[in-house]
C-alpha atoms as a PDB file:
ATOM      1  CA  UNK A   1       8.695   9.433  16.654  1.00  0.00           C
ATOM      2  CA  UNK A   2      10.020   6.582  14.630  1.00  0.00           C
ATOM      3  CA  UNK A   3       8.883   5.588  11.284  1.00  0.00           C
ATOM      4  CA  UNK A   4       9.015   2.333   9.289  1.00  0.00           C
ATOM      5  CA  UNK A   5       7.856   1.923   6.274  1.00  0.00           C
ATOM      6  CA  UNK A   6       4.934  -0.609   4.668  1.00  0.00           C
ATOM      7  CA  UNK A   7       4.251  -1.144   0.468  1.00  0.00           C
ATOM      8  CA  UNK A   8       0.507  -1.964   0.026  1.00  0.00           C
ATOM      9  CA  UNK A   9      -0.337  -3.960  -3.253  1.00  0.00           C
ATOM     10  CA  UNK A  10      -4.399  -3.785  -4.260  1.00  0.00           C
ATOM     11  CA  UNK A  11      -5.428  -7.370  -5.701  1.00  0.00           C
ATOM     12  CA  UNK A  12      -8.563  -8.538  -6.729  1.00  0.00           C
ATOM     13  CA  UNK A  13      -9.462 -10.708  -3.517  1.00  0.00           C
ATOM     14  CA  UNK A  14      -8.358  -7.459  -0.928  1.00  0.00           C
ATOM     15  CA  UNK A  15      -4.894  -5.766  -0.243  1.00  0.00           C
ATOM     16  CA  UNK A  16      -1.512  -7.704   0.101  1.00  0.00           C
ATOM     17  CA  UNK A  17       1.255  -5.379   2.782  1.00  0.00           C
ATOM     18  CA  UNK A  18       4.600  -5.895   3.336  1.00  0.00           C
ATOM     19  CA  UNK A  19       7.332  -3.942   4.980  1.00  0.00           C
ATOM     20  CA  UNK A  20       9.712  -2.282   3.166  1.00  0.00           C
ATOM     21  CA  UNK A  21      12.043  -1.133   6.211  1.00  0.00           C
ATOM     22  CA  UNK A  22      14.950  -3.208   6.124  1.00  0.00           C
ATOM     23  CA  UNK A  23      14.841  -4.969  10.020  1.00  0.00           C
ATOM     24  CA  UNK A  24      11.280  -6.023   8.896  1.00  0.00           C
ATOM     25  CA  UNK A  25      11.998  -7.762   5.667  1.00  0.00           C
ATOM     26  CA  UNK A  26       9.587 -10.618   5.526  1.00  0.00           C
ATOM     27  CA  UNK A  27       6.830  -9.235   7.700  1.00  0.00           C
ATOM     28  CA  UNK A  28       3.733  -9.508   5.533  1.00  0.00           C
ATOM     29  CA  UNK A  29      -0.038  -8.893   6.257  1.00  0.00           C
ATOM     30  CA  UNK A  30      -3.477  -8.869   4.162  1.00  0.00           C
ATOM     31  CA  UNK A  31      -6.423  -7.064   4.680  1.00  0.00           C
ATOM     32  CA  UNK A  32     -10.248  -7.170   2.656  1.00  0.00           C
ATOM     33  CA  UNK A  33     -10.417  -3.677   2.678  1.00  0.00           C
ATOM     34  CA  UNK A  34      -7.869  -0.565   3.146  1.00  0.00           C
ATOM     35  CA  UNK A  35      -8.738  -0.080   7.089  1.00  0.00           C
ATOM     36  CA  UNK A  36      -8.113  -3.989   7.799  1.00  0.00           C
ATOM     37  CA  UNK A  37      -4.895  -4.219   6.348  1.00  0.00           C
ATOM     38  CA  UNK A  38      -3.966  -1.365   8.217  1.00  0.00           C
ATOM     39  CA  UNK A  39      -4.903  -2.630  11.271  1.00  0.00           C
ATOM     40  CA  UNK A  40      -3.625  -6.104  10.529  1.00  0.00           C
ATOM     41  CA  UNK A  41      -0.184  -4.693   9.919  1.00  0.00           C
ATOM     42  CA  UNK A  42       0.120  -3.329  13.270  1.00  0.00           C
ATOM     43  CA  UNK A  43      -1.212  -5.930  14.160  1.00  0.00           C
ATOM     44  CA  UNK A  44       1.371  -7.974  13.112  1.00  0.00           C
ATOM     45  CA  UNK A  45       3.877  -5.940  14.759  1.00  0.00           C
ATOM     46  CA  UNK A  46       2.856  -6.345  17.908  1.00  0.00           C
ATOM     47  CA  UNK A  47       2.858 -10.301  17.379  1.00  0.00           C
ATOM     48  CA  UNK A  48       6.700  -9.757  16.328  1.00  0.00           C
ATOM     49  CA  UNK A  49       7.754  -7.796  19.262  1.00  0.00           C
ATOM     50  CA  UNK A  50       5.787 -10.538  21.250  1.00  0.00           C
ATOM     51  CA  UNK A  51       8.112 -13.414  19.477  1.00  0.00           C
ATOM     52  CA  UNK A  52      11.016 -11.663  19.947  1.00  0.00           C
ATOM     53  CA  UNK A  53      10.256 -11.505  23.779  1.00  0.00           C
ATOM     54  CA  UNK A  54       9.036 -14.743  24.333  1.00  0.00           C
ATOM     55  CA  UNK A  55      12.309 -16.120  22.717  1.00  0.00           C
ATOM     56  CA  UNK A  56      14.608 -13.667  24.816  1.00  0.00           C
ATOM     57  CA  UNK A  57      15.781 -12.181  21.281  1.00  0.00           C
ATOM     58  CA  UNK A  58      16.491  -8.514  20.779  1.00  0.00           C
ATOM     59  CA  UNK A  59      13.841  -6.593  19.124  1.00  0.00           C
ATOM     60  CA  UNK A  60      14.509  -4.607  16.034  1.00  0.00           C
ATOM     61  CA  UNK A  61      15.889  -1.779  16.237  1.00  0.00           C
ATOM     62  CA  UNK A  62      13.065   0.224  14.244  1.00  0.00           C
ATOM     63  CA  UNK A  63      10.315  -1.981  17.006  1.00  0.00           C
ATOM     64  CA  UNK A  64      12.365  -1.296  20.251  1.00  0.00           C
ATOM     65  CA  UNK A  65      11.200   1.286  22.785  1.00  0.00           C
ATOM     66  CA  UNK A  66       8.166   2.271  21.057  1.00  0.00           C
ATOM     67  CA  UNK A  67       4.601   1.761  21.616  1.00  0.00           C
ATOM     68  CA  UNK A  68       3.226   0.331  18.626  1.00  0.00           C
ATOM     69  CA  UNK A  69      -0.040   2.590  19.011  1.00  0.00           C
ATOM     70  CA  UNK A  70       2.083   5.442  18.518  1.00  0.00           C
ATOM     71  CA  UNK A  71       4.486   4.099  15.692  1.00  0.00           C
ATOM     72  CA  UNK A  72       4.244   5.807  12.662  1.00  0.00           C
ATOM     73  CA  UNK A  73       3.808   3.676   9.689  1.00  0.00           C
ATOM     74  CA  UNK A  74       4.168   5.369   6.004  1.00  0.00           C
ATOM     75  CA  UNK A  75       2.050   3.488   3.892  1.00  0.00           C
ATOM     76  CA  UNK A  76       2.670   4.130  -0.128  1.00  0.00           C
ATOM     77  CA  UNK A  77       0.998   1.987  -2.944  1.00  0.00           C
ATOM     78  CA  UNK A  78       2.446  -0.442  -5.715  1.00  0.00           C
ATOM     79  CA  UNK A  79      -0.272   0.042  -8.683  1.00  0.00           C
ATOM     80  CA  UNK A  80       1.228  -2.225 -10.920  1.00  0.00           C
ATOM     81  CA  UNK A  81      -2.159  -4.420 -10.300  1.00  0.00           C
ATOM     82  CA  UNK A  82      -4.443  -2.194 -11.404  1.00  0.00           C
ATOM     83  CA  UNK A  83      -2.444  -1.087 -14.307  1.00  0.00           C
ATOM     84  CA  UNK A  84      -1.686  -4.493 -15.648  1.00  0.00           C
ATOM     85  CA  UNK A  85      -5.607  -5.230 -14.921  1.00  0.00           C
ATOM     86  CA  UNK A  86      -7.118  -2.734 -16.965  1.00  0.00           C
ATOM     87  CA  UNK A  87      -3.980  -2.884 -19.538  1.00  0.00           C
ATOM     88  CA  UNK A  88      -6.397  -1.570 -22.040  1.00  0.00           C
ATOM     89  CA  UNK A  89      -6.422   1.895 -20.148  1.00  0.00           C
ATOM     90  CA  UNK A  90      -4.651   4.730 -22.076  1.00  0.00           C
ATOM     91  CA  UNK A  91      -2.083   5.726 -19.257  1.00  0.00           C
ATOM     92  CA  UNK A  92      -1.595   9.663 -20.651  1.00  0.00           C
ATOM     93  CA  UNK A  93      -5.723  10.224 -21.303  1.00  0.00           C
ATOM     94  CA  UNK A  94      -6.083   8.429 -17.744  1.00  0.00           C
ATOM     95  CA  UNK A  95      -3.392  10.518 -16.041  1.00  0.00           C
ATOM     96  CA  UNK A  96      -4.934  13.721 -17.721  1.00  0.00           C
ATOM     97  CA  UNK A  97      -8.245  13.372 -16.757  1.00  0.00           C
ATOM     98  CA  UNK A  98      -7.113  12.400 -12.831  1.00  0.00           C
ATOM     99  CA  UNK A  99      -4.216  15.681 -12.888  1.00  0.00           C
ATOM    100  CA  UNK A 100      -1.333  13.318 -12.599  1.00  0.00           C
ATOM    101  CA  UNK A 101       1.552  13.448 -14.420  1.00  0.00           C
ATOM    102  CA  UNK A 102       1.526  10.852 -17.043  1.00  0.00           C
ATOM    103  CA  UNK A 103       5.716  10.167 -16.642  1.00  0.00           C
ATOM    104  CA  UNK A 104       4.845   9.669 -12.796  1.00  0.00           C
ATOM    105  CA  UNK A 105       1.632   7.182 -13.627  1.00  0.00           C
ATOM    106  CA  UNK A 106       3.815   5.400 -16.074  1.00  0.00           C
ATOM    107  CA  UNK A 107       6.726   4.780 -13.244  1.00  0.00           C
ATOM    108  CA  UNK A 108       3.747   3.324 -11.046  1.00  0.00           C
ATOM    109  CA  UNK A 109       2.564   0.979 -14.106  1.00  0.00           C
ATOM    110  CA  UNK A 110       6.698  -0.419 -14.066  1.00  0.00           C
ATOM    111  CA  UNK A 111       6.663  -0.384 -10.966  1.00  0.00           C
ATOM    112  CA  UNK A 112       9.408   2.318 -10.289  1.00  0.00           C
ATOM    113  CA  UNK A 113       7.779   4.273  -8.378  1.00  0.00           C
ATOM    114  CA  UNK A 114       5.083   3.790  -5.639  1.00  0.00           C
ATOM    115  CA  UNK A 115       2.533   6.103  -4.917  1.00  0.00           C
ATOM    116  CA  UNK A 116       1.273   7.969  -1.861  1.00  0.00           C
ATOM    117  CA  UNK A 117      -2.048   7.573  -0.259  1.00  0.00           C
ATOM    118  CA  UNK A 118      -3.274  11.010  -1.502  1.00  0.00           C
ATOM    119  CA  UNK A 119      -2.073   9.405  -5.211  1.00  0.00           C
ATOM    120  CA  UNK A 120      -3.954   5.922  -4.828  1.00  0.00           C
ATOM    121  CA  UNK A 121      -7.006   7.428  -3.447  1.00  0.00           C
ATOM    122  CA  UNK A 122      -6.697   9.822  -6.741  1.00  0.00           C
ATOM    123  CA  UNK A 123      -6.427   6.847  -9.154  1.00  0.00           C
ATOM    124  CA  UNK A 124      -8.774   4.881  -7.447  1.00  0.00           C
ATOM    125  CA  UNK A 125     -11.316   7.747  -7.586  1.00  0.00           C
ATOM    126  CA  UNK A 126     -10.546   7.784 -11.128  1.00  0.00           C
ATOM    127  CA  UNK A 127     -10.847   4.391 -11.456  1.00  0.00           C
ATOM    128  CA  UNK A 128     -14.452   3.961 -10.150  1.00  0.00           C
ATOM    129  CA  UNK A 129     -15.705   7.071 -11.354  1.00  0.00           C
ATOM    130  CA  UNK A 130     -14.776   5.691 -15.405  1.00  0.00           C
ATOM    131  CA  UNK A 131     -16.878   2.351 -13.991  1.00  0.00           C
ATOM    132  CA  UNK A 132     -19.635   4.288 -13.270  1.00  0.00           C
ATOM    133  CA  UNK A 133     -19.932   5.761 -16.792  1.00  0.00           C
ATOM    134  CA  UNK A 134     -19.747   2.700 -18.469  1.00  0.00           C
ATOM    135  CA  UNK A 135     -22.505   1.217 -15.961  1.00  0.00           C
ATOM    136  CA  UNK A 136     -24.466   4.520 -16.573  1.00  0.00           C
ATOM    137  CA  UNK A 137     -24.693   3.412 -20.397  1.00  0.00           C
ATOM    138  CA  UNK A 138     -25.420   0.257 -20.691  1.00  0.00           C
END
């Protein structure tokens, strides 16, 4: 099965995608929630594979002979939004109370690292659970 691979960056207004694997440089998509810029990214695909054959170009080598239903797409996280964001978050207390190494939370804040789904859904989680104890006392 091939694989390419796509770099999700949370915003305020939604989530921003782009594709990291090299033949797809430039490929970009956007999405209100998680699920839509999921979709929209395949989506986006398919509309590439369709300009590539309606101009009689080769397809990409990562695109060619593949169905895009069954392409896998590896889907990590650039946090540096949220970090910069809430830049009056302690990054070690935050990364103790979500169990995630504080060196590998700070390499997300730089942008160094990326995380995985399982990690974003982890921060996130974290994230909105510290939003509901603040709404819970005021």
């Amino acid at each position: 099965m091939k694989m390419v691979h796509a770099v999700i960056e949370p915003s305020k207004d939604g989530y921003g995608l782009y594709y990291s694997t090299p033949s797809l440089e430039g490929i970009t998509s956007f999405g209100v929630t998680l699920d839509e810029v999921k979709e929209n990214a395949r989506i986006a695909l398919k509309e590439l594979i369709e300009v590539y054959t309606d101009n009689g170009e080769t397809i990409p080598e990562d695109l060619s002979e593949v169905d895009i239903e069954d392409l896998k797409i590896k889907f990590s996280f650039d946090l540096r939004y949220y970090f910069e964001r809430y830049s009056y978050l302690n990054l070690t207390e935050f990364a103790k109370r979500i169990n995630i190494n504080s060196s590998l939370l700070r390499q997300y804040h730089k942008g160094l690292a990326f995380s995985s789904e399982s990690q974003f859904g982890t921060i996130r989680k974290g994230l909105q659970h510290i939003g509901k104890e603040l709404e819970a006392v005021l």
